[in-house]
Protein backbone atom coordinates (compact mmCIF):
# COMPACT_ATOMS: atom_id res chain seq x y z
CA UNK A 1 106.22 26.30 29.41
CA UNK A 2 104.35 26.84 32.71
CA UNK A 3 101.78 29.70 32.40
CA UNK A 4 103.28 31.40 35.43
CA UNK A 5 106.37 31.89 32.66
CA UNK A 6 104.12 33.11 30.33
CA UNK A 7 102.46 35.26 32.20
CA UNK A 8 106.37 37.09 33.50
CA UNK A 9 107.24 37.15 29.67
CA UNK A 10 103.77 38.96 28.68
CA UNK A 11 104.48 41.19 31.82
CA UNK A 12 108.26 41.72 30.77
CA UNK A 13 106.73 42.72 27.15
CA UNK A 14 104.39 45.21 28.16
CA UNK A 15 106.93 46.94 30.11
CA UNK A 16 109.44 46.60 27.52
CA UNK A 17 106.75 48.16 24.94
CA UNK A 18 106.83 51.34 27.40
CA UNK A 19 110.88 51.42 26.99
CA UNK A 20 110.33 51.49 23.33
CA UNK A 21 107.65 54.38 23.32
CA UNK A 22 110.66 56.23 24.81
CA UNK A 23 113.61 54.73 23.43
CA UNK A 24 114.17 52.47 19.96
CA UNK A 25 116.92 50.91 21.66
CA UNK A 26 115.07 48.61 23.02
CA UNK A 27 113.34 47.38 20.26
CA UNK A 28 115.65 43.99 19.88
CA UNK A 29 114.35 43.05 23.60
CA UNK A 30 110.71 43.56 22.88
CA UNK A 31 111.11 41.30 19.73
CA UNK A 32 112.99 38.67 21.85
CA UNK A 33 110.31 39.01 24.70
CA UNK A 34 107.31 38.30 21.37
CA UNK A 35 109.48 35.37 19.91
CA UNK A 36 109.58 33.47 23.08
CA UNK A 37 105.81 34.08 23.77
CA UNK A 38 104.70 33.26 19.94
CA UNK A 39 107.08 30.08 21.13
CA UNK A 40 105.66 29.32 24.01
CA UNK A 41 101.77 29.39 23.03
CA UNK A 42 102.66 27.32 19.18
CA UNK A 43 104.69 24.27 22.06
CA UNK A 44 101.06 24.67 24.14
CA UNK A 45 99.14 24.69 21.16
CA UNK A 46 100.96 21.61 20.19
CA UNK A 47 100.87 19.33 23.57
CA UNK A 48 97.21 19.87 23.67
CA UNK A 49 96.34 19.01 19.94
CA UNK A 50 98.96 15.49 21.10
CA UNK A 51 96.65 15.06 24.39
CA UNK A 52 93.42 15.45 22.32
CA UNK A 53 94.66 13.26 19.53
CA UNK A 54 95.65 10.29 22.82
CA UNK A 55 92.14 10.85 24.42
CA UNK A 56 90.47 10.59 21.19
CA UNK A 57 92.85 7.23 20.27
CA UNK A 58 92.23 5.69 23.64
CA UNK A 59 88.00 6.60 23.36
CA UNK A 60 87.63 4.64 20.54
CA UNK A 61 89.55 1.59 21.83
């Protein structure tokens, strides 16, 4: 996911967060909005261990 997505769904969480302060009805959004970001960051975590893991392949050969 492109960090400019990220960045909206961190955005969209913090305001959500507000909602909830006011109103528990909006709880199932805000846990929506922190699944997708936990989501997104473990799928970035995971290209760049695969790009390290290539660059370190194609140093050694």
């Amino acid at each position: 996911m492109p960090s400019s997505q990220l960045k909206r769904l961190q955005d969209a969480q913090r305001k959500v967060a507000q909602l909830v302060h006011l109103d528990p009805v909006y709880l199932p959004i805000f846990e929506r909005l922190e699944a997708e970001i936990q989501a997104a960051e473990t799928t970035g975590d995971a290209i760049e261990r695969a790009r390290r893991l290539v660059a370190l392949h194609r140093a050694k050969a």
